[in-house]
N, C-alpha and C. Protein backbone atom coordinates (compact mmCIF):
# COMPACT_ATOMS: atom_id res chain seq x y z
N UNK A 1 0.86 -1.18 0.00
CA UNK A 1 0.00 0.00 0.00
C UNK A 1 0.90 1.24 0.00
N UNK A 2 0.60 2.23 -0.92
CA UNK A 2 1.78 3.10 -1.07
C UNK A 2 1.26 4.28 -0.16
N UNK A 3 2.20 5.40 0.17
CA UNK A 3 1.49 6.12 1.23
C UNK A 3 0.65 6.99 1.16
N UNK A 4 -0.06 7.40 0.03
CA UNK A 4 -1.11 8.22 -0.33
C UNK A 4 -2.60 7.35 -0.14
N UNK A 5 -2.43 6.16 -0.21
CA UNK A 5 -3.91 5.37 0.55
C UNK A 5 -3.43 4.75 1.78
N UNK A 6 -2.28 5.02 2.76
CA UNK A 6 -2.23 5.07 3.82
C UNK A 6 -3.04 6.17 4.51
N UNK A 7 -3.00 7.36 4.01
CA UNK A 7 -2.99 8.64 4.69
C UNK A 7 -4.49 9.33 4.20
N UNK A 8 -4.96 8.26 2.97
CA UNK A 8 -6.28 8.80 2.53
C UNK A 8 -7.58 9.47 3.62
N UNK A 9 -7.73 8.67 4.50
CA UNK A 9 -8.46 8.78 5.23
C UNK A 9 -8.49 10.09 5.91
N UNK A 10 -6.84 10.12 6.80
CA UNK A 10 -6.93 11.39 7.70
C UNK A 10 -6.82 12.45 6.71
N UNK A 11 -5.99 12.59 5.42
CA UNK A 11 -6.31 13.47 4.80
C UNK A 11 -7.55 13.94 4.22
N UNK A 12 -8.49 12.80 3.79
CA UNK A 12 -9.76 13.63 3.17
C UNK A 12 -10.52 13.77 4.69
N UNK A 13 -10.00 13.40 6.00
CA UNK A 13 -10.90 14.20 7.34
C UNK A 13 -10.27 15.64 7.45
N UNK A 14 -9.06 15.77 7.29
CA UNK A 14 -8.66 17.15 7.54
C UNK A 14 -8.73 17.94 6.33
N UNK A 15 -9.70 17.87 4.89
CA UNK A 15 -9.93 17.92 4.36
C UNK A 15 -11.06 19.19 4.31
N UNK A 16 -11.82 18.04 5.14
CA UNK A 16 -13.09 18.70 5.47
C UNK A 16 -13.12 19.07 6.24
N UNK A 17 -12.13 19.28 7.60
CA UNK A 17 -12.24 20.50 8.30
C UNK A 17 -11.98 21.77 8.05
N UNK A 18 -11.19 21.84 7.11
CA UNK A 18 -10.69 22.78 6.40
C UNK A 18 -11.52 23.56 5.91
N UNK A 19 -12.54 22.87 4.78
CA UNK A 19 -13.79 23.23 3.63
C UNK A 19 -15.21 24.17 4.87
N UNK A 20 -15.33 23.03 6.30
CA UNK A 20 -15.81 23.25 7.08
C UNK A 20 -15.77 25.02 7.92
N UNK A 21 -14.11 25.24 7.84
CA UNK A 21 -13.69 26.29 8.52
C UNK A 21 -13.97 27.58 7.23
N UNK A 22 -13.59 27.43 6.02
CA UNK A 22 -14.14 28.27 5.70
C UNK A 22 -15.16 28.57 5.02
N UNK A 23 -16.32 27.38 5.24
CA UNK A 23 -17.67 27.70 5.10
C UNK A 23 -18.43 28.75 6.33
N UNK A 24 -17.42 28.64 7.78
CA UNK A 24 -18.04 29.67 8.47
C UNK A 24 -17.67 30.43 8.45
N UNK A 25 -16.56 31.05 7.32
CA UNK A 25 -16.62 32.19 7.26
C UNK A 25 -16.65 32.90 5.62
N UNK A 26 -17.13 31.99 4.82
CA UNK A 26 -17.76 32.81 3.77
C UNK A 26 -19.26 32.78 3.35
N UNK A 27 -19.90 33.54 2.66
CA UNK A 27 -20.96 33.62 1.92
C UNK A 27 -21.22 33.02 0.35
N UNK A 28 -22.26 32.69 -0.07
CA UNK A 28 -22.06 32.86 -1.46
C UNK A 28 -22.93 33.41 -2.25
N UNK A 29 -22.41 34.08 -3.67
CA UNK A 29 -22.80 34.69 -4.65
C UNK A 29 -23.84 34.63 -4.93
N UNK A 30 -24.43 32.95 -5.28
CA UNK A 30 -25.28 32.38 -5.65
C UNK A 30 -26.84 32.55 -5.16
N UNK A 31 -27.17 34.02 -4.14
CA UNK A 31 -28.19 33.88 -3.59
C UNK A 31 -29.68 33.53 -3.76
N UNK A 32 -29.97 33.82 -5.15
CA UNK A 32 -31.02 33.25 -5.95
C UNK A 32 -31.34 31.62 -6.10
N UNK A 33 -30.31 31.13 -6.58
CA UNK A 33 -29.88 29.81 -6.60
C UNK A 33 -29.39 28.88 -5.92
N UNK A 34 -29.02 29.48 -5.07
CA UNK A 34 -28.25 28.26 -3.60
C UNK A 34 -28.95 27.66 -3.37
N UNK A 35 -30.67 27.88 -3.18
CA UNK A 35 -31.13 26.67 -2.70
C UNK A 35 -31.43 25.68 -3.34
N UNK A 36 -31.40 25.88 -5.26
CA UNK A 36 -31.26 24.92 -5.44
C UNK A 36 -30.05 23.70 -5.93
N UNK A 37 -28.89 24.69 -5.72
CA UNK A 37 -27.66 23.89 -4.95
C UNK A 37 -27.82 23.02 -3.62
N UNK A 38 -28.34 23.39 -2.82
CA UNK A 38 -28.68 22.70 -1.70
C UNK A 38 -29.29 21.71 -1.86
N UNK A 39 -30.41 21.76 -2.53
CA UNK A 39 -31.40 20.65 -2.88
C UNK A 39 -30.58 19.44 -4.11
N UNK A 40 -30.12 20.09 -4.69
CA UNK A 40 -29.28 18.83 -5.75
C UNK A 40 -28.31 18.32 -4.35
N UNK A 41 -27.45 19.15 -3.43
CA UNK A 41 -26.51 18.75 -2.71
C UNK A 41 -27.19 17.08 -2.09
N UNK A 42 -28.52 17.80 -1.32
CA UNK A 42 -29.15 16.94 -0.24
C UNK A 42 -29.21 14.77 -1.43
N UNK A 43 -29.70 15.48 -2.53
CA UNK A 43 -30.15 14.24 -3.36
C UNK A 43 -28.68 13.38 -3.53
N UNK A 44 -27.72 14.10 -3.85
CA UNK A 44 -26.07 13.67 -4.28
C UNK A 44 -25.72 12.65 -2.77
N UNK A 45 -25.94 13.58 -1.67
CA UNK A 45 -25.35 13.33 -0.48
C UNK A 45 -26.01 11.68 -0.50
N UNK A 46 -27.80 11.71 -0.62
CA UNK A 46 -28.31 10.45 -0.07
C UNK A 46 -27.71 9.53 -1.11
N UNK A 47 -27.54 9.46 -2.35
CA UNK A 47 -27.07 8.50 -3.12
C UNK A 47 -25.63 8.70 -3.02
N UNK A 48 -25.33 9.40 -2.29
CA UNK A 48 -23.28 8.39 -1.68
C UNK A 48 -23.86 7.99 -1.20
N UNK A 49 -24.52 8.09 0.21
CA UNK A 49 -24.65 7.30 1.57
C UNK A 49 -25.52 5.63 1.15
N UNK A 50 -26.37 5.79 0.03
CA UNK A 50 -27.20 4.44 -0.66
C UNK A 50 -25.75 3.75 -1.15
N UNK A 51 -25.30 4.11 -2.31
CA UNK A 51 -23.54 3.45 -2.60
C UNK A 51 -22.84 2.98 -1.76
N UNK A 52 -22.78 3.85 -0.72
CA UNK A 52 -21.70 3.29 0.17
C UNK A 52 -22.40 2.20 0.88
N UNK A 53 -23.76 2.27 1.60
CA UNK A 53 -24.38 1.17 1.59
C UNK A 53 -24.23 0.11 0.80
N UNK A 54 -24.51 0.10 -0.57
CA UNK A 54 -24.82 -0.99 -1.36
C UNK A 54 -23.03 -1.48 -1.57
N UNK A 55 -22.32 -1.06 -1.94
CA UNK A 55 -21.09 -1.79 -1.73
C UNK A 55 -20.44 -2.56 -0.30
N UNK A 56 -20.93 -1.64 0.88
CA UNK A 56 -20.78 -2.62 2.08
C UNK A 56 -21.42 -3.76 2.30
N UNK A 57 -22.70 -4.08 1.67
CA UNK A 57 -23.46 -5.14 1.56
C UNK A 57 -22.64 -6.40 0.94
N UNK A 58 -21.71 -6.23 -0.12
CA UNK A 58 -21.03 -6.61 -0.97
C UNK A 58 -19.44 -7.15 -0.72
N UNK A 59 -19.01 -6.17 0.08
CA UNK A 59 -17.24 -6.44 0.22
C UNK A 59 -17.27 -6.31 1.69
N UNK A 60 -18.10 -5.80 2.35
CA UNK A 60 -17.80 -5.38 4.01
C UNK A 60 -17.60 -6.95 4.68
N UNK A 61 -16.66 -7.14 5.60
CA UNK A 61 -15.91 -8.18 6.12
C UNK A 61 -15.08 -8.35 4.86
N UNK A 62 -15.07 -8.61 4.14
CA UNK A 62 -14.05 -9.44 3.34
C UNK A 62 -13.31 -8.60 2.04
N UNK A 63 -12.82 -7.32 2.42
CA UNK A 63 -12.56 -6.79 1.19
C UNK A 63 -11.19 -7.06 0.45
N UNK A 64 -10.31 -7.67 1.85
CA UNK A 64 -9.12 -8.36 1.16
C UNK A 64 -8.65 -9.52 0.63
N UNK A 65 -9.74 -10.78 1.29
CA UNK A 65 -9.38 -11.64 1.11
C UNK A 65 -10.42 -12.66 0.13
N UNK A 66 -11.55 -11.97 -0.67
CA UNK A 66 -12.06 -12.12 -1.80
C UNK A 66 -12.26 -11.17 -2.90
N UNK A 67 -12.04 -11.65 -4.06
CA UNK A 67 -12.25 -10.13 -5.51
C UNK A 67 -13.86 -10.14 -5.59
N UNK A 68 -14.72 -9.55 -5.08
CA UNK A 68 -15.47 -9.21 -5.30
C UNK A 68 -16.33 -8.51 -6.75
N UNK A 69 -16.90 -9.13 -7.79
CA UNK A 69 -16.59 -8.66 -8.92
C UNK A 69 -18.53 -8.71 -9.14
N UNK A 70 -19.57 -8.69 -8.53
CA UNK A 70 -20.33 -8.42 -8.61
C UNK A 70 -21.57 -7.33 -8.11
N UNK A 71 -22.70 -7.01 -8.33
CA UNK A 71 -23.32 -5.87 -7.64
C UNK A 71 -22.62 -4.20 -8.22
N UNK A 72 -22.35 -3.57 -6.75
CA UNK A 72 -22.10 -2.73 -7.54
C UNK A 72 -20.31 -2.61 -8.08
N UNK A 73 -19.67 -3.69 -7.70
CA UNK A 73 -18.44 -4.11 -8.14
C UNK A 73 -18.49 -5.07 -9.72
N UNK A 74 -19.77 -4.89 -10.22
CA UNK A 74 -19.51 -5.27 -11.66
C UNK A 74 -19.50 -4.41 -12.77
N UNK A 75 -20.30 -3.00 -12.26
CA UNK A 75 -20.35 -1.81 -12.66
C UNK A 75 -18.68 -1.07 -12.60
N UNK A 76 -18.18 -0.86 -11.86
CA UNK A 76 -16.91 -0.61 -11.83
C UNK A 76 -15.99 -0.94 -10.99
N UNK A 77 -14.74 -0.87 -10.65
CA UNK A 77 -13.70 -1.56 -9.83
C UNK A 77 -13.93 -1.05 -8.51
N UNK A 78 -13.87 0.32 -8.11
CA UNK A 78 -14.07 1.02 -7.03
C UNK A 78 -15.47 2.09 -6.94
N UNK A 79 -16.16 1.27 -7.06
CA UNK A 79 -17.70 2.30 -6.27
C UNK A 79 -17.44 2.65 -5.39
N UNK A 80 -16.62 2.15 -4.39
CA UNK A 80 -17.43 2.64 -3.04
C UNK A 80 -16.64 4.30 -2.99
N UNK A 81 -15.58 4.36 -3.64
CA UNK A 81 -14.55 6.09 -4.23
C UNK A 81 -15.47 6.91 -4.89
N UNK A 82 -16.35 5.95 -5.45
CA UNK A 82 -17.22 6.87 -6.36
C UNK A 82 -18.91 7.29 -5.69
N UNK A 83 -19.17 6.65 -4.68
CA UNK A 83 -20.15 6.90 -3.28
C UNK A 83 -19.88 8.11 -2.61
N UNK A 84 -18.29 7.60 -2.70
CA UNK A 84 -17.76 8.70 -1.54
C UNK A 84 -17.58 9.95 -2.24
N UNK A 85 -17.50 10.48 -3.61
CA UNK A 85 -17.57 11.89 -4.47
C UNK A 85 -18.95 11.83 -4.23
N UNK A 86 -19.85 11.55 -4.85
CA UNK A 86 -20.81 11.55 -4.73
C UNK A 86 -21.60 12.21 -3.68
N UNK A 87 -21.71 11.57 -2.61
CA UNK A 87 -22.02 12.30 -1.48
C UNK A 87 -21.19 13.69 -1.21
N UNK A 88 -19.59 13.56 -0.96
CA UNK A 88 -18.95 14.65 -0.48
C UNK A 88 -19.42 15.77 -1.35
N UNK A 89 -19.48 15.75 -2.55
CA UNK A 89 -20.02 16.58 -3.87
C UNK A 89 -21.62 17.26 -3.25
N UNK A 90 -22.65 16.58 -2.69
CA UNK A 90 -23.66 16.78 -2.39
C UNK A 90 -23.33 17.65 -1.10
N UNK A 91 -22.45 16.83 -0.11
CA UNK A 91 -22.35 18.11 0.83
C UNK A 91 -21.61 19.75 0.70
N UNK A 92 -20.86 19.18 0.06
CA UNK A 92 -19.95 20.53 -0.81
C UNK A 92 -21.03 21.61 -1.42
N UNK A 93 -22.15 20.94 -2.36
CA UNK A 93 -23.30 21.73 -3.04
C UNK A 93 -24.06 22.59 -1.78
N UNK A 94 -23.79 22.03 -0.55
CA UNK A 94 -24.97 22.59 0.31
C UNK A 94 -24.61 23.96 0.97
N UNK A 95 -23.16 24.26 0.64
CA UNK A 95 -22.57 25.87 0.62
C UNK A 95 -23.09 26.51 -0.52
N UNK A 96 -24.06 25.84 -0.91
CA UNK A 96 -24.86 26.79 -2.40
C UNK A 96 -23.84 28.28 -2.94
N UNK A 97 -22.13 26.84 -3.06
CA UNK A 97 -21.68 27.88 -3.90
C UNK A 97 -20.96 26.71 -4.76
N UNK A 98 -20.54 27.22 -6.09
CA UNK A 98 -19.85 26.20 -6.76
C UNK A 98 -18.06 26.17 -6.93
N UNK A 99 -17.55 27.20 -6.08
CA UNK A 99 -16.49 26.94 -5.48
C UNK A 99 -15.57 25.73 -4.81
N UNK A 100 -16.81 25.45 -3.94
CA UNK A 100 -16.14 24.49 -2.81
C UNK A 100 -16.42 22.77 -3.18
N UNK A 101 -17.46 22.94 -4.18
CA UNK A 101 -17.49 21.81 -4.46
C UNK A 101 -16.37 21.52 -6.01
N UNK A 102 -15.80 22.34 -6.83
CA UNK A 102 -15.11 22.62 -7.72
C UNK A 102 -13.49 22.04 -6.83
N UNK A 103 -13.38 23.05 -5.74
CA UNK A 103 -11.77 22.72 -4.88
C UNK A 103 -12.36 21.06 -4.61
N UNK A 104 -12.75 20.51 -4.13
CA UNK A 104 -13.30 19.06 -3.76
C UNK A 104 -13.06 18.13 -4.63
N UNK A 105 -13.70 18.53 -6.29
CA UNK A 105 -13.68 17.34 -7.18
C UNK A 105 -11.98 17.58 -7.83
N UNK A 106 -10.95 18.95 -7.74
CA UNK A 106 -9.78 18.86 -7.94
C UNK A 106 -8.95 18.05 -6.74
N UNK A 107 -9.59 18.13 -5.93
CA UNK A 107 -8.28 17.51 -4.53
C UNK A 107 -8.73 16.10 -4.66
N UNK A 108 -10.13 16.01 -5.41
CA UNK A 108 -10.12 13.50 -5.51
C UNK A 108 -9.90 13.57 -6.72
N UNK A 109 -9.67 14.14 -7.73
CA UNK A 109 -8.53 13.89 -9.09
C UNK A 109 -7.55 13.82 -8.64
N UNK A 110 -6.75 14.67 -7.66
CA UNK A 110 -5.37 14.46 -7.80
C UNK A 110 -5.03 13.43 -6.68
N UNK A 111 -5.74 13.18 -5.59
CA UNK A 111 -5.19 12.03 -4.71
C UNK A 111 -6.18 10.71 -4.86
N UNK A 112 -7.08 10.66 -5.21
CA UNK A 112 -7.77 9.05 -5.36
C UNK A 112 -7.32 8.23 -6.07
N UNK A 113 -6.96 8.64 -7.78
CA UNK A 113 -6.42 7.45 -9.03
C UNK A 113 -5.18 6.98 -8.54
N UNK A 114 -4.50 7.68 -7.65
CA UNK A 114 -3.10 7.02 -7.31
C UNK A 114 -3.63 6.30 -6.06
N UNK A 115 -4.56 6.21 -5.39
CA UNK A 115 -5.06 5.08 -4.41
C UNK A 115 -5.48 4.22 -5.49
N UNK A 116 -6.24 4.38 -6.14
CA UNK A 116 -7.01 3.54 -7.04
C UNK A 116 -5.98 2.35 -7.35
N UNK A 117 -5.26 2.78 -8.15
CA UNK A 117 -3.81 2.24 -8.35
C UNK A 117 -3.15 1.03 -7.27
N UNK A 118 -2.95 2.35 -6.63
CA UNK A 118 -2.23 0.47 -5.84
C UNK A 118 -3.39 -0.31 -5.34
N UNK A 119 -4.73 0.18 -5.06
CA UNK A 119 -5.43 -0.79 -4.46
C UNK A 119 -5.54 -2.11 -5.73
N UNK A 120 -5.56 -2.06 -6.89
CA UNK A 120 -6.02 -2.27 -8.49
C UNK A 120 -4.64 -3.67 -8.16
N UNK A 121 -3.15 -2.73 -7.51
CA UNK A 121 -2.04 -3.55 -7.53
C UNK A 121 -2.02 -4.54 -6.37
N UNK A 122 -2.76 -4.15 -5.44
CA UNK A 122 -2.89 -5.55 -4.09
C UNK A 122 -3.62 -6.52 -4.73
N UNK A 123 -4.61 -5.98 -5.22
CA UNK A 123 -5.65 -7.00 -5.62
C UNK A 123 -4.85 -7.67 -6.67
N UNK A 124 -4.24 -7.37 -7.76
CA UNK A 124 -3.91 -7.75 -8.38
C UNK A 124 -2.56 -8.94 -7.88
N UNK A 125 -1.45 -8.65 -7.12
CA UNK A 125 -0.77 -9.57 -6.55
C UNK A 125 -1.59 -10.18 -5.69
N UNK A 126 -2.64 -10.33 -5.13
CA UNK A 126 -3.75 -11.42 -4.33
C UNK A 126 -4.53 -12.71 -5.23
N UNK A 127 -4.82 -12.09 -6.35
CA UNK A 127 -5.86 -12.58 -7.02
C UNK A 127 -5.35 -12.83 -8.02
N UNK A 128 -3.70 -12.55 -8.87
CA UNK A 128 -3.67 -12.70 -9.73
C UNK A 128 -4.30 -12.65 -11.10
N UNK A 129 -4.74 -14.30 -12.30
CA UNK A 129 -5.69 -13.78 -13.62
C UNK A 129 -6.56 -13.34 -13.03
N UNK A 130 -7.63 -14.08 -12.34
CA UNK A 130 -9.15 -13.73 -11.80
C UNK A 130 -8.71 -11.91 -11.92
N UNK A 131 -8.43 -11.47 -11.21
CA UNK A 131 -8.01 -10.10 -11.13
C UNK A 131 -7.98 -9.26 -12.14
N UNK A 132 -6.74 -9.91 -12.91
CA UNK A 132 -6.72 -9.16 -14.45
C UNK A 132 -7.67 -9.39 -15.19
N UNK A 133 -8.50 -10.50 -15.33
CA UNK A 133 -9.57 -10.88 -16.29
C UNK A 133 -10.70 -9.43 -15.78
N UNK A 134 -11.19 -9.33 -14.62
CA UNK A 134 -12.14 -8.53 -14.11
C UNK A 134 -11.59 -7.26 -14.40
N UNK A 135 -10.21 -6.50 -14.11
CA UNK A 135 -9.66 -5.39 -14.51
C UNK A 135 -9.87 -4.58 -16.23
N UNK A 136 -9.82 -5.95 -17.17
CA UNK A 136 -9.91 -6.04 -18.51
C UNK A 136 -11.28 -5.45 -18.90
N UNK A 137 -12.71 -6.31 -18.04
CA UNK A 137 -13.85 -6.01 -18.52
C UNK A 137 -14.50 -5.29 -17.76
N UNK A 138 -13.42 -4.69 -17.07
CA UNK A 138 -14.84 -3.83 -15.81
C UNK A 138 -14.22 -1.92 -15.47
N UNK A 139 -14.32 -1.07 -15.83
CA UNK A 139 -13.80 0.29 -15.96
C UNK A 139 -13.74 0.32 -14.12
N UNK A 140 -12.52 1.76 -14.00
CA UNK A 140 -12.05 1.12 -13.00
C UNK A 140 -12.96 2.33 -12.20
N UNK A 141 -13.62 3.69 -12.66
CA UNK A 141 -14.32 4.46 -12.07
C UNK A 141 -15.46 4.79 -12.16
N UNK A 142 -15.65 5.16 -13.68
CA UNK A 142 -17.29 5.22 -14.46
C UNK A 142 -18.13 3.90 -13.97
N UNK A 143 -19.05 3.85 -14.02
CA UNK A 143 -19.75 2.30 -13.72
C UNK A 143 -20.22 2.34 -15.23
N UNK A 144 -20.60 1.49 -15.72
CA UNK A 144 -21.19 1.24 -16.76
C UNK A 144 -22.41 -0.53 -16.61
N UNK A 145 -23.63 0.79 -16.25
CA UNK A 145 -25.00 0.19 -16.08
C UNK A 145 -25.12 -1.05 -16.32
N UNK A 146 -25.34 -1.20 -17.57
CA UNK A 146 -25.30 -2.20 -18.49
C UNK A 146 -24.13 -4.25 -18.13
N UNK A 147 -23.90 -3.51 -17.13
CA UNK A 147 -22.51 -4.87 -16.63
C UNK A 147 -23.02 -5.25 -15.51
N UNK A 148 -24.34 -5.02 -15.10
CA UNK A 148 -24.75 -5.51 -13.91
C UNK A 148 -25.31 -6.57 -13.66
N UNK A 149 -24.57 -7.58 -12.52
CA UNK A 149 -24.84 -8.67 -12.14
C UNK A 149 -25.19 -8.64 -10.75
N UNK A 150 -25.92 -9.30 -10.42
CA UNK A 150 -26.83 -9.11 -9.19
C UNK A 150 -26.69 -11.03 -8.58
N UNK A 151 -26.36 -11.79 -7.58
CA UNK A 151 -26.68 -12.66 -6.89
C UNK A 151 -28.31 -12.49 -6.62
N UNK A 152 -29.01 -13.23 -6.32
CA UNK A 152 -30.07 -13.96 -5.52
C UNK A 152 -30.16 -13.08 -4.13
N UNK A 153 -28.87 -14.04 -3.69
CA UNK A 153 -28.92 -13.60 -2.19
C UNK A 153 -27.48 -13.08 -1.95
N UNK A 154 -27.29 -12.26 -1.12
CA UNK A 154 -25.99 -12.07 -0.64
C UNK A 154 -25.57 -12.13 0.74
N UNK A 155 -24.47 -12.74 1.07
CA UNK A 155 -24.32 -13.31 2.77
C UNK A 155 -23.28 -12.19 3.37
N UNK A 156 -24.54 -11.26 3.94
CA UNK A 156 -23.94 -9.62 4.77
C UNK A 156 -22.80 -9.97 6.31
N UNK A 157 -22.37 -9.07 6.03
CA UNK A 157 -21.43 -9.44 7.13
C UNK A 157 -21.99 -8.41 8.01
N UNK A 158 -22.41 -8.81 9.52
CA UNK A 158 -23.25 -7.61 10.32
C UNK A 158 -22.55 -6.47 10.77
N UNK A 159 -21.45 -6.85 11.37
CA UNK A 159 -20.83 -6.04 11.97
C UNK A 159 -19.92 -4.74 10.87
N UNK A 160 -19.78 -5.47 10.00
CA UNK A 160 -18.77 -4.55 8.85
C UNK A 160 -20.20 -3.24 8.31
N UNK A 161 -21.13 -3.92 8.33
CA UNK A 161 -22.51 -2.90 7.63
C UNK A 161 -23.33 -2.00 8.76
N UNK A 162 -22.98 -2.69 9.79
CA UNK A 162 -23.38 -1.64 11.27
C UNK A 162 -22.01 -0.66 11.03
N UNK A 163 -20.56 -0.71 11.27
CA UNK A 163 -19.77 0.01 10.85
C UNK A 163 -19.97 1.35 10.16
N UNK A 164 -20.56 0.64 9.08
CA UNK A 164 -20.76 1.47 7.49
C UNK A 164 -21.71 2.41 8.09
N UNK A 165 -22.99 1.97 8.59
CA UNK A 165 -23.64 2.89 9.02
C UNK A 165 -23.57 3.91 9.64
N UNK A 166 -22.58 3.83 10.88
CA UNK A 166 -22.44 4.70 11.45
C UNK A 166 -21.37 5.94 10.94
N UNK A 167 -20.17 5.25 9.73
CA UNK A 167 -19.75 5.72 8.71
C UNK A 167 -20.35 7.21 8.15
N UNK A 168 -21.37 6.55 7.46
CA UNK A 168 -22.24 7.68 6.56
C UNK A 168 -22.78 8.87 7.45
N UNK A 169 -22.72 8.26 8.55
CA UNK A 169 -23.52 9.27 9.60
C UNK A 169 -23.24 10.85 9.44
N UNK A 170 -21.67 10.57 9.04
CA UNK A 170 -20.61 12.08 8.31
C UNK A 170 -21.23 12.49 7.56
N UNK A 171 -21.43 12.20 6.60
CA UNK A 171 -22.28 12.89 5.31
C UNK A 171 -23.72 13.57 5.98
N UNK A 172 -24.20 13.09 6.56
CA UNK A 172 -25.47 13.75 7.17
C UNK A 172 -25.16 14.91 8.33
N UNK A 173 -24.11 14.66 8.96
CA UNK A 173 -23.63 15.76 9.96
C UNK A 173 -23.21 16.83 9.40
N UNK A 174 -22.27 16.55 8.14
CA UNK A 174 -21.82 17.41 7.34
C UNK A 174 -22.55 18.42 6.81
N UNK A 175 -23.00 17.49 6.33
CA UNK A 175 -24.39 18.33 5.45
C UNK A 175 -25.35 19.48 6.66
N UNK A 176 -25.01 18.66 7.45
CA UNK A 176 -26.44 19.47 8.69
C UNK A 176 -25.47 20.59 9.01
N UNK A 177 -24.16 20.56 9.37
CA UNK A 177 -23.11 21.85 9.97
C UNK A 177 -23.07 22.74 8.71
N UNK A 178 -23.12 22.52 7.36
CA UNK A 178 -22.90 23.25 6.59
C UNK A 178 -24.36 24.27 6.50
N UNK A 179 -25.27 23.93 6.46
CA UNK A 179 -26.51 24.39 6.32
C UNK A 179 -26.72 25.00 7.61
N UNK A 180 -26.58 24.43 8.81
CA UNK A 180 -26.62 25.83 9.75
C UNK A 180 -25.58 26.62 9.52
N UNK A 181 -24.29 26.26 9.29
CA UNK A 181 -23.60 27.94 9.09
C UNK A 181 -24.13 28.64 8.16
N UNK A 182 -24.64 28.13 6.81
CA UNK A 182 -25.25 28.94 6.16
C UNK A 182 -26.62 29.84 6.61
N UNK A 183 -27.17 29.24 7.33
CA UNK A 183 -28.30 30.17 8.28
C UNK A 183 -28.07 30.51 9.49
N UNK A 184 -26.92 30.76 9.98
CA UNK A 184 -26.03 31.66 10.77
C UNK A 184 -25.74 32.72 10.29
N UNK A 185 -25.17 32.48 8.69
CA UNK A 185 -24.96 33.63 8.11
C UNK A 185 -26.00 34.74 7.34
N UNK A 186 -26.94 33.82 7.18
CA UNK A 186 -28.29 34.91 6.39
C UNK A 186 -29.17 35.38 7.60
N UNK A 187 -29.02 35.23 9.08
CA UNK A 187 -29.40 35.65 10.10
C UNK A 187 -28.62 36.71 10.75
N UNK A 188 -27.33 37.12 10.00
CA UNK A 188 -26.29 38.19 10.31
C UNK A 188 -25.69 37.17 11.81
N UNK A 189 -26.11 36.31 11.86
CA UNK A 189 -24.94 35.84 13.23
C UNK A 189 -23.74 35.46 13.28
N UNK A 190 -23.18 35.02 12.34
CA UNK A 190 -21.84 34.87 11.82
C UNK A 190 -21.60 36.35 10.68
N UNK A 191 -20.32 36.21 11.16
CA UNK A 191 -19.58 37.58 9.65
C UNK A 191 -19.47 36.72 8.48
N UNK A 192 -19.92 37.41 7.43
CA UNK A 192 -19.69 37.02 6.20
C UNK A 192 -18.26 37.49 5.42
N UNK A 193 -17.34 37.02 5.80
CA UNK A 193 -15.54 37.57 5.60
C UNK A 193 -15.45 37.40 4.09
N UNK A 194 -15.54 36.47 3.56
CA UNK A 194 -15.41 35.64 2.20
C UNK A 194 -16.67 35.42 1.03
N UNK A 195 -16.92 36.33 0.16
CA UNK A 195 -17.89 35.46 -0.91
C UNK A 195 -17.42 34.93 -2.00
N UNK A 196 -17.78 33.35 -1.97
CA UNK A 196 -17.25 32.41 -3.38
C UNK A 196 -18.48 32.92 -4.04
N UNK A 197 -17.95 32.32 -5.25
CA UNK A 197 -18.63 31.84 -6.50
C UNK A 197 -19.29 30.66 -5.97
């Protein structure tokens, strides 16, 4: 594991404290329209948190020690990266400015594909062909609809999907701190220091 998906984690948390800190202290432009930035945000946010669901259903307990190549892992290699834009994108929208969600989708271009990568390379020294065969026919970010294979039944691992749950819980907190600072700020209770785009 190379050290940029060592560090993924605490970096995209201090990430968002960051985005967090200066959502309380800017405004945005967009005053006509923010809310319905907000409202696309809220819809984005619930379909990460459904993704990230539906892939924990799938790989949770066992993400190292089986290739998982069905559900929403037949659609593409790493959904659950693409859950996680998804949502963060939705909470980002709920500063009903298009700034912060713009800095967001540049900072998971430049640090996710190189996680992507070596995760693509564990699996790949684990799993060997099986691995490469699935790498060959399955895109490693886009999903592509159309490749979907679905089991019957699938055997959940409890504890890894209770996890998950409490996981996502971020995206909803997020979302909730961003939207009161924003009505902190249209109540004059916070200073408005900063207006994005």
């Amino acid at each position: 594991m190379n050290r940029l998906a060592r560090w993924r984690i605490p970096l995209s948390q201090a990430f968002c404290y960051l985005l967090l800190a200066i959502t309380a202290v800017a405004g945005s432009r967009w005053s006509t329209v923010g809310p319905v930035f907000a409202l696309v945000g809220l819809f984005l946010m619930a379909a990460g948190i459904l993704g990230r669901l539906w892939c924990t259903l799938y790989i949770g307990g066992h993400k190292r020690d089986t290739l998982v190549t069905e559900g929403p892992y037949s659609l593409c290699r790493h959904p659950l990266y693409l859950a996680n834009l998804v949502g963060a994108t939705g909470v980002a929208l709920a500063t009903r400015t298009l700034t912060i969600p713009a800095v967001l989708l540049l900072a998971f271009a430049a640090c996710y594909p190189p996680v992507m990568r070596s995760e693509d390379a564990e699996l790949d020294a684990a799993h060997g062909p099986a691995f490469r065969r699935y790498r060959e026919a399955t895109p490693a970010f886009l999903p592509r609809p159309r490749r979907l294979r679905e089991p019957t039944v699938v055997p959940a691992h409890a504890v890894a999907y209770r996890r998950e749950l409490a996981q996502t819980g971020w995206f909803v907190v997020a979302y909730a701190l961003v939207s009161i600072l924003g009505q902190l700020h249209a109540a004059g209770v916070l200073p408005v220091l900063l207006t994005l785009h």
